[in-house]
N, C-alpha and C. Protein backbone atom coordinates (compact mmCIF):
# COMPACT_ATOMS: atom_id res chain seq x y z
N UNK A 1 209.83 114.21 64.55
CA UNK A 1 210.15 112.97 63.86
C UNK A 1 211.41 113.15 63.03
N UNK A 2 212.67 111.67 62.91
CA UNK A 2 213.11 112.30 62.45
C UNK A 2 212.98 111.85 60.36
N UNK A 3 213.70 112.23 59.93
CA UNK A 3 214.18 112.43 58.43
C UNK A 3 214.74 110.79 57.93
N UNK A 4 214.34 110.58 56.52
CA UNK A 4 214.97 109.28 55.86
C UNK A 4 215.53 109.95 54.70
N UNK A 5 217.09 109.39 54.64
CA UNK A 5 217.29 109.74 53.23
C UNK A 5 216.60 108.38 52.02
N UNK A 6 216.86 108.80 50.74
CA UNK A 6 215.84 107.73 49.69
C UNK A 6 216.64 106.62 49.97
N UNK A 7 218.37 106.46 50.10
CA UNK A 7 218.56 105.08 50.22
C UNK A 7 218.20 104.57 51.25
N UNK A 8 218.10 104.94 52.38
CA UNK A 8 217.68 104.21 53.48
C UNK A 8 216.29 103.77 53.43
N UNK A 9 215.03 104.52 53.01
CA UNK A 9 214.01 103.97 52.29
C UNK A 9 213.87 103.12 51.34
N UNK A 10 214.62 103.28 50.74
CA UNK A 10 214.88 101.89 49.45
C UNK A 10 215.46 100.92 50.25
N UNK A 11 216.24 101.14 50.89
CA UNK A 11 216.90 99.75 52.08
C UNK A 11 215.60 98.99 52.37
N UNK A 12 214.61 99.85 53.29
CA UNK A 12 213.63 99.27 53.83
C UNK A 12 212.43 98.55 52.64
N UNK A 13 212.14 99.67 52.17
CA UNK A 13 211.46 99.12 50.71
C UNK A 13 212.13 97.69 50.38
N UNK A 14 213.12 97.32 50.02
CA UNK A 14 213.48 96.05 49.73
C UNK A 14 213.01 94.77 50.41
N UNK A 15 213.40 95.71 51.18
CA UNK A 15 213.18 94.25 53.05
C UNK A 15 211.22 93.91 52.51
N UNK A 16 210.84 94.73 52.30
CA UNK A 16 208.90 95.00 52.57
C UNK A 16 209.12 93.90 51.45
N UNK A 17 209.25 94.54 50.35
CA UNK A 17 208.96 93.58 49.03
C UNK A 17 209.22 92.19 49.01
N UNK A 18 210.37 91.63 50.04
CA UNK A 18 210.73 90.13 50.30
C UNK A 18 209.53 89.61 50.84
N UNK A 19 208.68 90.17 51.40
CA UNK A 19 207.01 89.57 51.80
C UNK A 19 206.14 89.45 50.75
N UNK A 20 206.27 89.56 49.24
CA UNK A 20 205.57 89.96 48.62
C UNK A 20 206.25 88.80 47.24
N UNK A 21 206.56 87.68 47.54
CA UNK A 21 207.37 87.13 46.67
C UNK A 21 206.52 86.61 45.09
N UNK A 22 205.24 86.86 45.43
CA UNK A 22 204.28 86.79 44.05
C UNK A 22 203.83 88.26 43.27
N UNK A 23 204.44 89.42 43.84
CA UNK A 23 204.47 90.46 43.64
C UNK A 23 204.14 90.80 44.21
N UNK A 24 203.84 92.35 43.90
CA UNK A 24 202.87 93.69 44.42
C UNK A 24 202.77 94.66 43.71
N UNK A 25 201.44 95.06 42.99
CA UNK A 25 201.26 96.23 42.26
C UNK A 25 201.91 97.48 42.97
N UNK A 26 203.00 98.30 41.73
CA UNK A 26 203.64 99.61 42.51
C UNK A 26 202.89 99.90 43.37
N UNK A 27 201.86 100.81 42.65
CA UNK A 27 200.98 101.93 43.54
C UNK A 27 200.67 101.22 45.05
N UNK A 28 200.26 99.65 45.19
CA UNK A 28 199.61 99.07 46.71
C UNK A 28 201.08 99.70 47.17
N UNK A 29 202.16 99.69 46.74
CA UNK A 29 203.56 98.51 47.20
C UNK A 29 204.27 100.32 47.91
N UNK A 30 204.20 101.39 46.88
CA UNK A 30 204.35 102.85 48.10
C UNK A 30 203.37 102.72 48.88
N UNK A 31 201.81 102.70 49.04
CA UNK A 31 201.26 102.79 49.89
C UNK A 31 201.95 101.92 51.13
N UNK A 32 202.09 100.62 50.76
CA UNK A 32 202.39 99.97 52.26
C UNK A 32 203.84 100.46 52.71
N UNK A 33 204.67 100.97 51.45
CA UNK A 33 206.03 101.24 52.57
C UNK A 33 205.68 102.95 52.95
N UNK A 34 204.68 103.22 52.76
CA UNK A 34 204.13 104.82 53.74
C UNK A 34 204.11 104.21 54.69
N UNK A 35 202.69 103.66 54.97
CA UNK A 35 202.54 103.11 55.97
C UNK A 35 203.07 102.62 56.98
N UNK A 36 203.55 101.66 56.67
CA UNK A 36 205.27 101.11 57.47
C UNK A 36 205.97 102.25 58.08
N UNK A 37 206.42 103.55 57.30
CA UNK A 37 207.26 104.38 58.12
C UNK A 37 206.84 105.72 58.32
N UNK A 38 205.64 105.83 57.95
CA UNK A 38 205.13 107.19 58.35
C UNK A 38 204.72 107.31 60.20
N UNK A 39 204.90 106.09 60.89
CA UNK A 39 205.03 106.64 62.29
C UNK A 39 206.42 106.79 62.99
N UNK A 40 207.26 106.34 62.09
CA UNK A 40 208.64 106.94 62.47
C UNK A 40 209.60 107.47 62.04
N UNK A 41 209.02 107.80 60.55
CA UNK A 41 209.57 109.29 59.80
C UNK A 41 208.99 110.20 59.65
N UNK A 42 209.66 111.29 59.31
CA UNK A 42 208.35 112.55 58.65
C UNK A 42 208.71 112.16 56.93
N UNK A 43 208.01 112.22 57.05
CA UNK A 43 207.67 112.05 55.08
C UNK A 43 206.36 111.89 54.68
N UNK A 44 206.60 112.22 53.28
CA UNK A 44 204.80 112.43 52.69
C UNK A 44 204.78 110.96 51.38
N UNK A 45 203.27 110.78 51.23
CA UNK A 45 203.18 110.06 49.98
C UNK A 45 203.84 110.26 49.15
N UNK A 46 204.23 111.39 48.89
CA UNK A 46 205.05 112.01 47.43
C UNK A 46 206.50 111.54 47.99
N UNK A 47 207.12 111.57 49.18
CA UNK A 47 208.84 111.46 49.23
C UNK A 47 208.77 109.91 48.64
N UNK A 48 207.59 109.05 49.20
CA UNK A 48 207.60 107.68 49.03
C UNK A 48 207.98 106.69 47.35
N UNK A 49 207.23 107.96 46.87
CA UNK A 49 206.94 107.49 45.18
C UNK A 49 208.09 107.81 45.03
N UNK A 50 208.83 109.32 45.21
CA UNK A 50 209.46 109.86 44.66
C UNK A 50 210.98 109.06 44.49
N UNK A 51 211.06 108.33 45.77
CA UNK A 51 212.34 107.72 45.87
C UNK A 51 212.41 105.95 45.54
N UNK A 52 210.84 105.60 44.97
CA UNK A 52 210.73 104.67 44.71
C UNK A 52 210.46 103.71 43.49
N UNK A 53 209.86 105.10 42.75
CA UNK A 53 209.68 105.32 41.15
C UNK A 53 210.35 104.25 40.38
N UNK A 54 211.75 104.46 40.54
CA UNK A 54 212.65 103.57 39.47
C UNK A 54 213.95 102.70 40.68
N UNK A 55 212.88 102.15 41.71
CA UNK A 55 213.73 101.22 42.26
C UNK A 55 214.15 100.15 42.00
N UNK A 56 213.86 99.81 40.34
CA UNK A 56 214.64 98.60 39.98
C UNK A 56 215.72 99.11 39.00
N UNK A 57 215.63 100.08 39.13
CA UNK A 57 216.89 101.41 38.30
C UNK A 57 217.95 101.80 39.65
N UNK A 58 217.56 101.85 40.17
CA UNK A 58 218.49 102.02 41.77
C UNK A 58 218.81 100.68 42.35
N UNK A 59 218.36 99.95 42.68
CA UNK A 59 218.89 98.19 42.62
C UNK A 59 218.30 97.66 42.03
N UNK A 60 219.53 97.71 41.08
CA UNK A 60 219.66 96.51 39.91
C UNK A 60 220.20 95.25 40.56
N UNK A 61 219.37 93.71 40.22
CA UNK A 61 219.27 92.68 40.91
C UNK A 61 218.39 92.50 42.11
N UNK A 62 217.98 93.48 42.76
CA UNK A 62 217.21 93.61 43.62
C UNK A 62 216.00 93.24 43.48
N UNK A 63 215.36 94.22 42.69
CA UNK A 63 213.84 93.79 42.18
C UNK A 63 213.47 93.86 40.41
N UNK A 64 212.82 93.71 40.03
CA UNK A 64 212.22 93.35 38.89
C UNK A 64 210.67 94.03 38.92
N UNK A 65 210.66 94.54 37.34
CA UNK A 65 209.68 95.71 37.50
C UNK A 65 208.66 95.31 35.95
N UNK A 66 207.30 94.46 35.89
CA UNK A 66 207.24 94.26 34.69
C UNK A 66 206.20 95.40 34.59
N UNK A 67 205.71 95.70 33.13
CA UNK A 67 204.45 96.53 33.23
C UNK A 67 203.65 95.89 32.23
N UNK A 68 202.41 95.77 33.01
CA UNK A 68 201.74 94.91 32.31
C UNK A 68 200.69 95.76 31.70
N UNK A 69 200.24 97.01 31.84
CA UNK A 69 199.80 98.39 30.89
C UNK A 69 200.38 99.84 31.78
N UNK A 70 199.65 100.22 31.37
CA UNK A 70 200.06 101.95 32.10
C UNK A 70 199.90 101.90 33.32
N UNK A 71 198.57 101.48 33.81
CA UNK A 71 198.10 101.21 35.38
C UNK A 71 198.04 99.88 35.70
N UNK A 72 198.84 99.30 35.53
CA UNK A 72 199.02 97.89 36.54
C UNK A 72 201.19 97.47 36.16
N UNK A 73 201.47 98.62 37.25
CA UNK A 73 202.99 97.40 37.17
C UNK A 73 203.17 97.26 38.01
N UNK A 74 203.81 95.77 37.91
CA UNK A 74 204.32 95.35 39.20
C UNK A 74 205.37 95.05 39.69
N UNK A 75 205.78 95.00 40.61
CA UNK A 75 207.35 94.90 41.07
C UNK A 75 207.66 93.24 42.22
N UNK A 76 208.44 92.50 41.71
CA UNK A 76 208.85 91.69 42.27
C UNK A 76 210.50 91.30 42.83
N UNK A 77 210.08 90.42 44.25
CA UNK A 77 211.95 90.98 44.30
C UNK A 77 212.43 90.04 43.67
N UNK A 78 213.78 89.67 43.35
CA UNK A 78 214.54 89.20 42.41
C UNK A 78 214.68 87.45 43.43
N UNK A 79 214.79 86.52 42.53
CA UNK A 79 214.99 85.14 42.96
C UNK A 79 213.41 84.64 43.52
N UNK A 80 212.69 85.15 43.87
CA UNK A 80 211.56 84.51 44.41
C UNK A 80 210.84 83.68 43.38
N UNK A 81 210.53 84.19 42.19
CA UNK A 81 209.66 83.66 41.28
C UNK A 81 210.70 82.52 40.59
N UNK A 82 211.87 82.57 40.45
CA UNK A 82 212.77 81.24 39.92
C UNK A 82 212.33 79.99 41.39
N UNK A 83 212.53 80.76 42.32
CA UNK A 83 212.27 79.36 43.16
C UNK A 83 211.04 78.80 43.66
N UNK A 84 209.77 79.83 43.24
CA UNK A 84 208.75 79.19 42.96
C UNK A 84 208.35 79.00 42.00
N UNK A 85 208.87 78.75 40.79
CA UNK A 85 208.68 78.15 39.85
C UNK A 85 208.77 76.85 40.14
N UNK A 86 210.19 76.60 40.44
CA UNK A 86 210.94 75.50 40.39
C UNK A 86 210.08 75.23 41.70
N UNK A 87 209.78 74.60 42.41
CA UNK A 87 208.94 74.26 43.56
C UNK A 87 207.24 73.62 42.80
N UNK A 88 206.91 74.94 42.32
CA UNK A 88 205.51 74.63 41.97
C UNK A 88 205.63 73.52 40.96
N UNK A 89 206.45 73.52 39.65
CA UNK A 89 206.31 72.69 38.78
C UNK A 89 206.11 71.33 39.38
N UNK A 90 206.93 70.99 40.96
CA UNK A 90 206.40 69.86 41.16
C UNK A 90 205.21 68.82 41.96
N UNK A 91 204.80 70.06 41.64
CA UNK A 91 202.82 69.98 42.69
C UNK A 91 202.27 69.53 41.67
N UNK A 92 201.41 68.65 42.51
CA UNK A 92 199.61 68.49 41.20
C UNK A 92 199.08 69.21 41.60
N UNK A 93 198.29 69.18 40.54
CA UNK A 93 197.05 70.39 40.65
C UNK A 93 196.35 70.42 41.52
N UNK A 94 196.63 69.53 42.19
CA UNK A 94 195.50 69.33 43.73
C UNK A 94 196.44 69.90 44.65
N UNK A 95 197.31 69.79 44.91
CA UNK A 95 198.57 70.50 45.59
C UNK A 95 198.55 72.06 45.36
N UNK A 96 198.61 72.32 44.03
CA UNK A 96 198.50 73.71 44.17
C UNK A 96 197.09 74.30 44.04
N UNK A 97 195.60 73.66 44.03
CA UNK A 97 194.65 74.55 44.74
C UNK A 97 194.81 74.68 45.66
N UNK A 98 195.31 73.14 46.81
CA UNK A 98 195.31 73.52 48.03
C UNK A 98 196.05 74.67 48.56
N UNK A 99 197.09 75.08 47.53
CA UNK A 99 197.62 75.83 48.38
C UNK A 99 197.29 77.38 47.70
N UNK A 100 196.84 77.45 46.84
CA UNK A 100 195.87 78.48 46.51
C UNK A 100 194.88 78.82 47.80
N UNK A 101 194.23 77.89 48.04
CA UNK A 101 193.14 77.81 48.88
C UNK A 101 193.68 78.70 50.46
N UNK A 102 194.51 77.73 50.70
CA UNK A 102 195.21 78.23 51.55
C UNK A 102 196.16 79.71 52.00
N UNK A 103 196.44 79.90 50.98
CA UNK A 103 197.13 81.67 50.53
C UNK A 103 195.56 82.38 50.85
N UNK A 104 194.62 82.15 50.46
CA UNK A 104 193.42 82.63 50.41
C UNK A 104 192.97 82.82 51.37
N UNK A 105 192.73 81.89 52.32
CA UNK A 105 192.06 81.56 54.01
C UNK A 105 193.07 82.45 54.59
N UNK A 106 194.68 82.44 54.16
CA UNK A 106 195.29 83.35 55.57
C UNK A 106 195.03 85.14 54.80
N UNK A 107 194.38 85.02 53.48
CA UNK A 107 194.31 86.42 53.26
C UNK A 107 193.01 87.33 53.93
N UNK A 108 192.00 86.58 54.12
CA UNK A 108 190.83 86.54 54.60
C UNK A 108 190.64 86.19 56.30
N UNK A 109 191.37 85.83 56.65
CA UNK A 109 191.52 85.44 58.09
C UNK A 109 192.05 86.90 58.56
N UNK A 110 193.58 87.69 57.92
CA UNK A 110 193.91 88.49 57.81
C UNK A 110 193.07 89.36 58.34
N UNK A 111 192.33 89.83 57.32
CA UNK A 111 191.51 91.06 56.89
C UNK A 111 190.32 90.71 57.98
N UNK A 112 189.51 89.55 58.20
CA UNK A 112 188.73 89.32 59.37
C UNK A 112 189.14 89.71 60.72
N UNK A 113 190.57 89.30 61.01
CA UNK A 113 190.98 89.60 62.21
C UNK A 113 191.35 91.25 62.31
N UNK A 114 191.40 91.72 61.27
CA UNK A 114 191.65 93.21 61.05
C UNK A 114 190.54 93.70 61.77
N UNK A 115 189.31 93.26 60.99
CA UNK A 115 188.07 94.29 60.98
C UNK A 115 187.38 93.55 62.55
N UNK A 116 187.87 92.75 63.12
CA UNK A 116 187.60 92.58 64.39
C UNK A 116 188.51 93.16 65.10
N UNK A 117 189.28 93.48 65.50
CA UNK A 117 190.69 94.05 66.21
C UNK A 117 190.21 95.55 66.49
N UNK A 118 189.64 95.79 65.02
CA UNK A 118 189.19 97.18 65.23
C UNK A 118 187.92 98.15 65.41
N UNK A 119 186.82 96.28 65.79
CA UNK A 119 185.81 96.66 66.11
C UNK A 119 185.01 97.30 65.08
N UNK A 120 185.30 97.06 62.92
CA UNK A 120 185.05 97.72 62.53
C UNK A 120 183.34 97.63 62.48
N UNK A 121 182.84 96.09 62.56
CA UNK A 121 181.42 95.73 62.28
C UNK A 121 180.37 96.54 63.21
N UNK A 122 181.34 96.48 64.80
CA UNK A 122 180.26 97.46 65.60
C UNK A 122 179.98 98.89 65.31
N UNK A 123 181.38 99.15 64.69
CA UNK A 123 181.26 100.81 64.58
C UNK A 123 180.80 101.18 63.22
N UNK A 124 180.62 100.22 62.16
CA UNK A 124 179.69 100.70 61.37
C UNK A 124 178.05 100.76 61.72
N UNK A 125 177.67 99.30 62.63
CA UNK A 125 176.61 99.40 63.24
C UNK A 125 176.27 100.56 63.76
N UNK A 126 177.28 101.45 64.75
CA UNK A 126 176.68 102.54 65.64
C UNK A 126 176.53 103.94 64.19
N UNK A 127 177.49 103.80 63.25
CA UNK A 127 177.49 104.80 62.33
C UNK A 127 176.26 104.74 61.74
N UNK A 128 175.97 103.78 61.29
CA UNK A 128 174.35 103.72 60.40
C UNK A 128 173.48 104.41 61.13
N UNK A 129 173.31 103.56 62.64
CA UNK A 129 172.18 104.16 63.78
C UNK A 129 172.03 105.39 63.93
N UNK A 130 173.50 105.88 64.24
CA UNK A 130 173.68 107.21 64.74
C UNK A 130 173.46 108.36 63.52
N UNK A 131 174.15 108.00 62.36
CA UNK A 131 173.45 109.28 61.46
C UNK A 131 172.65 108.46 60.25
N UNK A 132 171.87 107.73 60.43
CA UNK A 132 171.36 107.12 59.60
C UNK A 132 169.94 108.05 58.77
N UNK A 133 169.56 109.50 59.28
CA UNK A 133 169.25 110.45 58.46
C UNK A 133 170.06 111.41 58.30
N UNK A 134 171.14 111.56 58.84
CA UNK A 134 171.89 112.58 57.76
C UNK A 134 172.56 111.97 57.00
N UNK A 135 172.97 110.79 56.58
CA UNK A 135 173.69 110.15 55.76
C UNK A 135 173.02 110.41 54.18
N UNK A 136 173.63 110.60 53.76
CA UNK A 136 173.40 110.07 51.80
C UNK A 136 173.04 109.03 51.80
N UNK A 137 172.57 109.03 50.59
CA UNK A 137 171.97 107.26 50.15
C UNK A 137 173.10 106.68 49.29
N UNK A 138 174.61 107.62 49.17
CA UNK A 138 175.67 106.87 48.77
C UNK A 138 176.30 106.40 49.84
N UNK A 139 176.08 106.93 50.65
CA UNK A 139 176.66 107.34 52.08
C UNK A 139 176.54 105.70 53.19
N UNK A 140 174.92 105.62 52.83
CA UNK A 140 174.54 104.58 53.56
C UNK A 140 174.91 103.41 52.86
N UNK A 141 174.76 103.89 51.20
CA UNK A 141 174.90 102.19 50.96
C UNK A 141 176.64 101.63 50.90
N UNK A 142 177.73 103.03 51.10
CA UNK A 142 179.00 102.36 51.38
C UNK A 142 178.88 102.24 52.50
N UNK A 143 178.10 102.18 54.11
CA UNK A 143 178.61 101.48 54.94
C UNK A 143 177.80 99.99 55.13
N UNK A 144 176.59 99.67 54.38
CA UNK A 144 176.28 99.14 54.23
C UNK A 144 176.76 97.83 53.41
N UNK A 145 177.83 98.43 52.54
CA UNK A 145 178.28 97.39 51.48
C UNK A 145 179.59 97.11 52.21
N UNK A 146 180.10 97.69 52.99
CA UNK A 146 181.23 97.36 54.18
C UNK A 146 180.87 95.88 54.74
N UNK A 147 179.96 96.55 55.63
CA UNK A 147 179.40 95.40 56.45
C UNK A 147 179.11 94.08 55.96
N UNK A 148 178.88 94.21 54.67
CA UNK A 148 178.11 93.09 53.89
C UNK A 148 179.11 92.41 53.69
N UNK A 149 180.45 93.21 53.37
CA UNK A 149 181.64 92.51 53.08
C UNK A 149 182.37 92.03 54.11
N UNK A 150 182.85 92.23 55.18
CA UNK A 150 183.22 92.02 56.06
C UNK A 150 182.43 90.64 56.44
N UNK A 151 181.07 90.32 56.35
CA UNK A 151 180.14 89.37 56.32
C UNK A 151 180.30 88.49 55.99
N UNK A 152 180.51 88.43 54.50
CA UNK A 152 180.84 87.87 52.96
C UNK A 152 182.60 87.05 53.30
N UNK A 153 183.46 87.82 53.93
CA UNK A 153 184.59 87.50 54.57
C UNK A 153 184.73 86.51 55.35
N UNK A 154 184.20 86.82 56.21
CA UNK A 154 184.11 85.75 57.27
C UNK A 154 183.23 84.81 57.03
N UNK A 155 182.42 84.45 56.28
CA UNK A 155 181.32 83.10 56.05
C UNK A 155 182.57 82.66 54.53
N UNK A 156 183.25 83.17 53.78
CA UNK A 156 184.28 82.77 53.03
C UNK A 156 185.24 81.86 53.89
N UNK A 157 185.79 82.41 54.74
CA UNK A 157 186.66 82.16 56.00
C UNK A 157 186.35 80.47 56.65
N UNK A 158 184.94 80.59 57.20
CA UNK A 158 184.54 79.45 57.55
C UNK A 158 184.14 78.18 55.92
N UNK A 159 183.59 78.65 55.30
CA UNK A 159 183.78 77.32 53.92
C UNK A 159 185.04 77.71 53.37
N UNK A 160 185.97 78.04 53.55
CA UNK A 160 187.44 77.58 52.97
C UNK A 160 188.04 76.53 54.30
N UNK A 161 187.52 76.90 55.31
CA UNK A 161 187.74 76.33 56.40
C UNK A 161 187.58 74.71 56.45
N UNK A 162 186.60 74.37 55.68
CA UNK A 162 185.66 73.22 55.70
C UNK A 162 185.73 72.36 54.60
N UNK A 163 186.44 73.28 53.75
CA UNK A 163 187.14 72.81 52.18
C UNK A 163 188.21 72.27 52.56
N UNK A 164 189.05 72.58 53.33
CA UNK A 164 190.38 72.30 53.78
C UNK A 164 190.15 70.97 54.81
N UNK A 165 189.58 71.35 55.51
CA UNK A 165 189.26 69.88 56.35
C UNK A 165 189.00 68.37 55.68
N UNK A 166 188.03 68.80 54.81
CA UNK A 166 187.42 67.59 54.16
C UNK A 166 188.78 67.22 52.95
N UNK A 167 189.42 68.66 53.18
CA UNK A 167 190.55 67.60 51.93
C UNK A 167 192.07 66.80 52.46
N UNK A 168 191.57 66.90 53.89
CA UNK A 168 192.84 66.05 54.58
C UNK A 168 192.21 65.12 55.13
């Protein structure tokens, strides 16, 4: 594989964060730009942070970095929140649940189509079955509380579904 230098990661890092125009907590925000290029770089969690730490110290204008305590800052890219400001101020409040609502259904639709794609509901099914006495009883009740969620997801999915209908 080959090598990124930090600006070219910060290049990309930028691009990621333009998806993210209501923010993204740091810590999610290296995880997803690992993710993103750990199948076509070599690099570790640590090069990720390392070159990403003070990326609103490395582009300036770029992004915006508030901290809202020790463990929660977040980073936003620059211009997004002026123009949804200016946008939102002119919604009613019915306008912007709906579209609350709606941010919501494609976050959950998301994550549904995830955990179907990847077959996760069957393969916790076969995991329970299959070591369902050697498992822990922490063991069982996180795949258990998986499933439940994944559950919980998709019956969310369908009444946001139905919320939305009845409000057009």
């Amino acid at each position: 594989m080959k090598r990124i230098t930090p600006d070219k990661l910060r290049d990309i890092a930028i691009s990621i964060l333009q998806h993210y125009p209501r923010g993204v907590k740091q810590s999610d925000f290296w995880k997803i730009v690992h993710e993103h290029l750990s199948d076509k770089y070599d690099l570790t969690a640590y090069t990720v942070k390392n070159a990403l730490w003070d990326i609103e110290e490395q582009r300036k204008g770029e992004v915006i970095k508030i901290r809202h305590s020790p463990k929660q800052v977040v980073l936003y890219p620059v211009g997004s929140d002026e123009e949804d400001d200016e946008f939102e101020s002119n919604l009613t409040q019915e306008e912007r649940a709906n579209m609350a609502l709606s941010e919501l259904a494609v976050t959950l639709s998301s994550i549904s189509m995830t955990a179907e794609a990847h077959g996760l509901t069957k393969e916790l099914d076969s995991l329970h079955k299959i070591y369902k006495n050697e498992l822990s009883v922490d063991e069982l009740e996180a795949l258990i509380s998986l499933k439940l969620g994944i559950e919980l997801i998709e019956k969310s999915l369908k009444t946001l579904s139905k919320v939305k209908q009845g409000g057009e």
